[in-house]
N, C-alpha and C. Protein backbone atom coordinates (compact mmCIF):
# COMPACT_ATOMS: atom_id res chain seq x y z
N UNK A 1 134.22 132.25 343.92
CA UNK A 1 135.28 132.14 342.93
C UNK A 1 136.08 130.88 343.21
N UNK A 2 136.29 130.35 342.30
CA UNK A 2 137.06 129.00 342.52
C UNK A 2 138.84 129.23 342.71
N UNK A 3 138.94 128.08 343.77
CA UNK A 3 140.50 128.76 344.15
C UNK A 3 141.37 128.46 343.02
N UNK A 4 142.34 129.00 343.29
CA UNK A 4 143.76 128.97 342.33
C UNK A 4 143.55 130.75 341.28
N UNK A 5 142.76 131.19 341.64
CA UNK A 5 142.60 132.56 341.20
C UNK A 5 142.95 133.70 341.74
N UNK A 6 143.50 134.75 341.40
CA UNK A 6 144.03 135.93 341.90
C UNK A 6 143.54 136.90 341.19
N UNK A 7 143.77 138.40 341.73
CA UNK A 7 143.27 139.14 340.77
C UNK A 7 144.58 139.78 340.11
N UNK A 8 144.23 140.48 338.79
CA UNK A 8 145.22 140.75 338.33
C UNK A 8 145.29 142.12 338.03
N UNK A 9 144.14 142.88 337.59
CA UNK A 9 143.70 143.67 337.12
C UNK A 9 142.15 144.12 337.32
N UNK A 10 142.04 145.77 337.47
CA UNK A 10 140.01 145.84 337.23
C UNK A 10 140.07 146.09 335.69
N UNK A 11 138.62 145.95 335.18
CA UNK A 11 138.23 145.58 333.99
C UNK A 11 139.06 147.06 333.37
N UNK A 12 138.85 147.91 334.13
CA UNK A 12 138.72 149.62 333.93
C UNK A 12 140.34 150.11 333.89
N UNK A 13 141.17 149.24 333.69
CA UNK A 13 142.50 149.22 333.88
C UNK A 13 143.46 149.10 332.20
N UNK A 14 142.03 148.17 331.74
CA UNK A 14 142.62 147.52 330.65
C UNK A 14 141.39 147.44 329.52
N UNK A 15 141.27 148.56 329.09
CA UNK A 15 140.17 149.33 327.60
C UNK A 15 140.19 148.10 326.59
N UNK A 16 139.28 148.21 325.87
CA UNK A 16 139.12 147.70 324.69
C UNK A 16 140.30 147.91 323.67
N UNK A 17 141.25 146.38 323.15
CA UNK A 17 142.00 146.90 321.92
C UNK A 17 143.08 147.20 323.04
N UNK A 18 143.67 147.36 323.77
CA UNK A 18 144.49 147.55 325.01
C UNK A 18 145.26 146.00 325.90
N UNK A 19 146.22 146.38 326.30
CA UNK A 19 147.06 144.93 327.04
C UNK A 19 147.67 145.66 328.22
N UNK A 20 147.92 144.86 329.53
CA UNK A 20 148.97 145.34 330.86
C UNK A 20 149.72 144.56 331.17
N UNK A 21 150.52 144.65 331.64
CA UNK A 21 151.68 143.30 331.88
C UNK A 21 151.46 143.32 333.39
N UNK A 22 151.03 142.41 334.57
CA UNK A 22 150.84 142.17 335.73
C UNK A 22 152.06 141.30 335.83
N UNK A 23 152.28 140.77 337.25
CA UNK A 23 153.11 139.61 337.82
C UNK A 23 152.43 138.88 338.77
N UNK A 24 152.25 137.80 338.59
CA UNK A 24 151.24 137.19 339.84
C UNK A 24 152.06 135.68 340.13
N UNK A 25 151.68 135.39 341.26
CA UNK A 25 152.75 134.23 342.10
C UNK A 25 154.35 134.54 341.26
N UNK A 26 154.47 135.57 340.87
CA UNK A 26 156.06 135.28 340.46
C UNK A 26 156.24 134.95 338.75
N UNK A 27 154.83 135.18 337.87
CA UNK A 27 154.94 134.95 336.49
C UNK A 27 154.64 136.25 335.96
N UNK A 28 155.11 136.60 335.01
CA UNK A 28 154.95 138.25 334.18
C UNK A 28 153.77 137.21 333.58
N UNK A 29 152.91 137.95 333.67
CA UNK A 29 151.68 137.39 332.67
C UNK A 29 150.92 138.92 331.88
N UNK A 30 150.25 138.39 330.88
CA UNK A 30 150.00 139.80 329.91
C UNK A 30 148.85 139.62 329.89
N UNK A 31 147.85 140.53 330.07
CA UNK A 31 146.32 140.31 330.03
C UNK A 31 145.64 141.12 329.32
N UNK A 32 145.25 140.85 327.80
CA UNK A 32 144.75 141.62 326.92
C UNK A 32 143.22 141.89 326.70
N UNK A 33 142.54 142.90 326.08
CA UNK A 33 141.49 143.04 325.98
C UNK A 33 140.80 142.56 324.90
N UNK A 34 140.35 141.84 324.42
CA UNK A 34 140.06 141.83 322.68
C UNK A 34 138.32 141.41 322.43
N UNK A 35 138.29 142.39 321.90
CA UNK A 35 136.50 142.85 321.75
C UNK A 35 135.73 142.26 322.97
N UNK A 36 136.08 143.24 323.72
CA UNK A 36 135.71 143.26 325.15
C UNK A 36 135.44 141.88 326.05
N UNK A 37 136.54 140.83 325.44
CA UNK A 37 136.60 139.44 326.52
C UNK A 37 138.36 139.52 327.06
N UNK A 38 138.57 139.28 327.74
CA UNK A 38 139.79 139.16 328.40
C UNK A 38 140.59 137.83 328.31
N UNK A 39 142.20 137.93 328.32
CA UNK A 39 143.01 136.85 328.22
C UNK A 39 144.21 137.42 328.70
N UNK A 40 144.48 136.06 329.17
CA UNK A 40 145.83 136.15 329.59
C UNK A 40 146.96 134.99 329.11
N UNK A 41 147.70 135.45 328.87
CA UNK A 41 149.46 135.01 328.32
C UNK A 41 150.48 135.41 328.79
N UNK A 42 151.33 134.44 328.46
CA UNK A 42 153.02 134.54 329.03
C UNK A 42 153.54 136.25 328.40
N UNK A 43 153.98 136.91 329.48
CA UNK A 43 154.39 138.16 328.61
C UNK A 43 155.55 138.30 327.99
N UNK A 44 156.65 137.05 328.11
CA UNK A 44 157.62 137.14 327.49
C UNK A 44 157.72 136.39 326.29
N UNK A 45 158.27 137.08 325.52
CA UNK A 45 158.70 135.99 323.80
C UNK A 45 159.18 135.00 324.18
N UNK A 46 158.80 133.62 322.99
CA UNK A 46 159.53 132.51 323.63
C UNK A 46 160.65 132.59 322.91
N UNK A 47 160.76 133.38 321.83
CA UNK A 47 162.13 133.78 320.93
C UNK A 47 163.12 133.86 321.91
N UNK A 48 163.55 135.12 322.05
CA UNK A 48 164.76 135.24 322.61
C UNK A 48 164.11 136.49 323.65
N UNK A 49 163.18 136.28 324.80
CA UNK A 49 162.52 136.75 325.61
C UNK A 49 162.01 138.34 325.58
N UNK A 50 161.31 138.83 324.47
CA UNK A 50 161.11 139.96 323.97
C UNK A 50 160.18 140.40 325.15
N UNK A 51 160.14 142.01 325.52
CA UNK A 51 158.67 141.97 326.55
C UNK A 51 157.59 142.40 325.34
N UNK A 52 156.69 141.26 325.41
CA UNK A 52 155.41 141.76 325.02
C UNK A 52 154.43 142.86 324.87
N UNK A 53 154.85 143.06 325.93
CA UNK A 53 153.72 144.33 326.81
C UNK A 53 154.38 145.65 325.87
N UNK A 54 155.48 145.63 325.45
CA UNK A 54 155.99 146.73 324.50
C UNK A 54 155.93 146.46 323.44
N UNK A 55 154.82 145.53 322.73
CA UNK A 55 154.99 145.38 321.07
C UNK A 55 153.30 145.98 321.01
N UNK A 56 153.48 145.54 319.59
CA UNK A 56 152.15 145.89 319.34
C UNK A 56 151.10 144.87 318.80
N UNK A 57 149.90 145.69 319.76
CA UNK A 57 148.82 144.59 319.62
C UNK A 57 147.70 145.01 318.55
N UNK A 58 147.61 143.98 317.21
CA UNK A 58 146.29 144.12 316.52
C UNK A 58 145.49 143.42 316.48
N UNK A 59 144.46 143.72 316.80
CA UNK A 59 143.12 142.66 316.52
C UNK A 59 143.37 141.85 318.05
N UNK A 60 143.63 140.24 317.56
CA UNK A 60 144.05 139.39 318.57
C UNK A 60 145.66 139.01 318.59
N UNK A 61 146.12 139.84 317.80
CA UNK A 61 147.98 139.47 317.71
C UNK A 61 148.63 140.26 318.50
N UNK A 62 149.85 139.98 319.18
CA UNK A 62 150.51 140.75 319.27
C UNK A 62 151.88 140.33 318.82
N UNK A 63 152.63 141.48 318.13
CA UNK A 63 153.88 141.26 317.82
C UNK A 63 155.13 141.80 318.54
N UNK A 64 155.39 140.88 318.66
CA UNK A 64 157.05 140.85 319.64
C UNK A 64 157.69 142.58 318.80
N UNK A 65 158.50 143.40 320.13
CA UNK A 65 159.34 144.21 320.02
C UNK A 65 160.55 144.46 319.54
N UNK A 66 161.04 142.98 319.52
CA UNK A 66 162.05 142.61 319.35
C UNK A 66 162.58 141.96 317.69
N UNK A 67 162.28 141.13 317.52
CA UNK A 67 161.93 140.51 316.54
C UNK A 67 161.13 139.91 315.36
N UNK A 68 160.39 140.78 315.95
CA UNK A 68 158.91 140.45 314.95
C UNK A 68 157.75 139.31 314.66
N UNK A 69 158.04 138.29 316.08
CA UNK A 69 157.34 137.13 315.97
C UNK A 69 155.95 137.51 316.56
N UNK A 70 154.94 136.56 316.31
CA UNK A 70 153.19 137.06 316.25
C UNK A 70 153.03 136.08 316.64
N UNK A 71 152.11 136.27 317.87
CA UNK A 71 151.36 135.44 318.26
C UNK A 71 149.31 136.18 318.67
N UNK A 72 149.01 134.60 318.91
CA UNK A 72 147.31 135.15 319.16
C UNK A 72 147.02 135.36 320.65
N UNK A 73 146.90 136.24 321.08
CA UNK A 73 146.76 136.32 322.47
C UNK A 73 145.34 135.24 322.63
N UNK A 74 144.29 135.02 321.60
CA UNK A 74 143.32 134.19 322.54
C UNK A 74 143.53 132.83 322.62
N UNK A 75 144.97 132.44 321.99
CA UNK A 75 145.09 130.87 322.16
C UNK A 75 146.46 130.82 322.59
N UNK A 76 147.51 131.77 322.45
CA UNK A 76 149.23 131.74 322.68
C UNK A 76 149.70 131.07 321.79
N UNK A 77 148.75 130.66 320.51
CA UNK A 77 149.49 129.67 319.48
C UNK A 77 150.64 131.00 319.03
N UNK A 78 151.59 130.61 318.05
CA UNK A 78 152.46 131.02 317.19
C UNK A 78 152.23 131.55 315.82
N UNK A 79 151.76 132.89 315.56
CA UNK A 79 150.82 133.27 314.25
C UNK A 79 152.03 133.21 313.28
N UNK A 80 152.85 134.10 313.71
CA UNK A 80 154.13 133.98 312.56
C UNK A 80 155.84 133.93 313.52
N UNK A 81 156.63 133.40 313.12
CA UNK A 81 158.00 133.38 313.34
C UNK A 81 158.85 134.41 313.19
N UNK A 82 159.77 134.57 314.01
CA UNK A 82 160.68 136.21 314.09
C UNK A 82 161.04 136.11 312.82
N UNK A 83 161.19 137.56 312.58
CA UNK A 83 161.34 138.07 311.42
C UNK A 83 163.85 137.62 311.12
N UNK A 84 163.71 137.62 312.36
CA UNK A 84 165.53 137.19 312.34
C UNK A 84 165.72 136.04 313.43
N UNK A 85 165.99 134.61 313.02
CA UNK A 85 165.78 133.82 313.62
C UNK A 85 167.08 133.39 314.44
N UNK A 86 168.22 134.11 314.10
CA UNK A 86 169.11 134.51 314.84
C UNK A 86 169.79 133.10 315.54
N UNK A 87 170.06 132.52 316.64
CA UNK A 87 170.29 131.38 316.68
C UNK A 87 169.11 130.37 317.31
N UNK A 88 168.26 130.62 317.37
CA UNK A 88 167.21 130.03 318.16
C UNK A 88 166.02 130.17 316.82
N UNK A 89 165.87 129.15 315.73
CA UNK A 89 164.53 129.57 314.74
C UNK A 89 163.56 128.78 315.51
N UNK A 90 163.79 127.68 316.64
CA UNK A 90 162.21 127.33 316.62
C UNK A 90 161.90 128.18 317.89
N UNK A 91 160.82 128.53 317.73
CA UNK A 91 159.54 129.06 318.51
C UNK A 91 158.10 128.43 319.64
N UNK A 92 158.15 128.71 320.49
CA UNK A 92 156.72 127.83 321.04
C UNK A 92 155.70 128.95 321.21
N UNK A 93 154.61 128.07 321.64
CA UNK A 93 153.38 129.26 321.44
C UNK A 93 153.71 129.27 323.10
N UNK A 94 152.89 130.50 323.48
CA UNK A 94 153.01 131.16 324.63
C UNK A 94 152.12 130.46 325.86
N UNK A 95 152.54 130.88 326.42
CA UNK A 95 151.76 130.09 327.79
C UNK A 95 149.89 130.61 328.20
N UNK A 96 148.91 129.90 328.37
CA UNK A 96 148.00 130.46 328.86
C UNK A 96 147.08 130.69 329.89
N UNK A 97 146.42 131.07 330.47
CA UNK A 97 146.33 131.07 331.72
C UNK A 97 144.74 131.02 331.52
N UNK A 98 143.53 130.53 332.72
CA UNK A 98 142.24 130.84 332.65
C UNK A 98 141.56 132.05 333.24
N UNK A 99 140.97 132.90 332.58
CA UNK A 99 140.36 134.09 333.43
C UNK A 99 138.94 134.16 333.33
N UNK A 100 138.91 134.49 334.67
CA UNK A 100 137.22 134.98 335.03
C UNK A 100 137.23 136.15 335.35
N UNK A 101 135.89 136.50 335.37
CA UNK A 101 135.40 138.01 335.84
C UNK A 101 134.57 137.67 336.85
N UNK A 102 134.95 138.67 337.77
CA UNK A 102 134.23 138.45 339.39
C UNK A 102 134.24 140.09 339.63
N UNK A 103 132.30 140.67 339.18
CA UNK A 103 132.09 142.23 339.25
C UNK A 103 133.10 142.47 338.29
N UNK A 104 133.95 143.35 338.45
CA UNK A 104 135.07 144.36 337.91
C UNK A 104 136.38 143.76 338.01
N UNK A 105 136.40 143.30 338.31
CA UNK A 105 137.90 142.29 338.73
C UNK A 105 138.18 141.55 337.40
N UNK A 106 139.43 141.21 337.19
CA UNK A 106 139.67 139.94 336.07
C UNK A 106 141.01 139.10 337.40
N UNK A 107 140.15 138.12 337.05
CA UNK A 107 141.03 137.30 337.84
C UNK A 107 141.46 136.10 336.62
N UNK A 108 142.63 135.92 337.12
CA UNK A 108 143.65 134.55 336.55
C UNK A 108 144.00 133.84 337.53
N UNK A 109 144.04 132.75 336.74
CA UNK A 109 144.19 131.28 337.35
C UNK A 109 145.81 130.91 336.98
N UNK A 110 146.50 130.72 338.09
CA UNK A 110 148.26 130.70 337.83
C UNK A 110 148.31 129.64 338.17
């Protein structure tokens, strides 16, 4: 396995259509399942720091808890903008991280 990788999660942790919120070196990172390939993203909104890990995830989106902003977990781009833009309207896409599979393991690269 090439360094700069940790593990974060086993495969068996995190189902198909399913997300977990881990912390690794000190980053909340969110590692979703989506038609059985794995990713990982920043787990906090870049809005006004929603936790992810409590919204809901369809397909490859998940939408913030908070405010209603959408993003794609397989790229962290910005699908749609909070629904109340409150004092902060611009938005960034989310942070992303590289993951491999080693056996059962999902490892990320921080």
């Amino acid at each position: 396995m090439e360094s700069g990788y940790v593990r974060a999660a086993g495969k068996s942790e995190i189902v198909l259509g399913k997300m977990k919120k881990v912390t690794l070196d000190g980053k909340e990172v969110l590692i979703v399942n989506v038609n059985g390939y794995y990713y990982a993203v920043g787990s906090e909104c870049t809005h006004f720091g929603g936790d992810l890990s409590e919204g809901v995830l369809e397909g490859n989106v998940v939408t913030c808890p908070n405010h209603k902003a959408k993003f794609d977990v397989t790229s962290g781009k910005v699908v749609s903008p909070p629904a109340e833009a409150l004092s902060r309207p611009d938005i960034e896409d989310l942070p992303t991280y590289l993951v491999k599979i080693d056996n059962q393991d999902i490892m990320v690269k921080v």
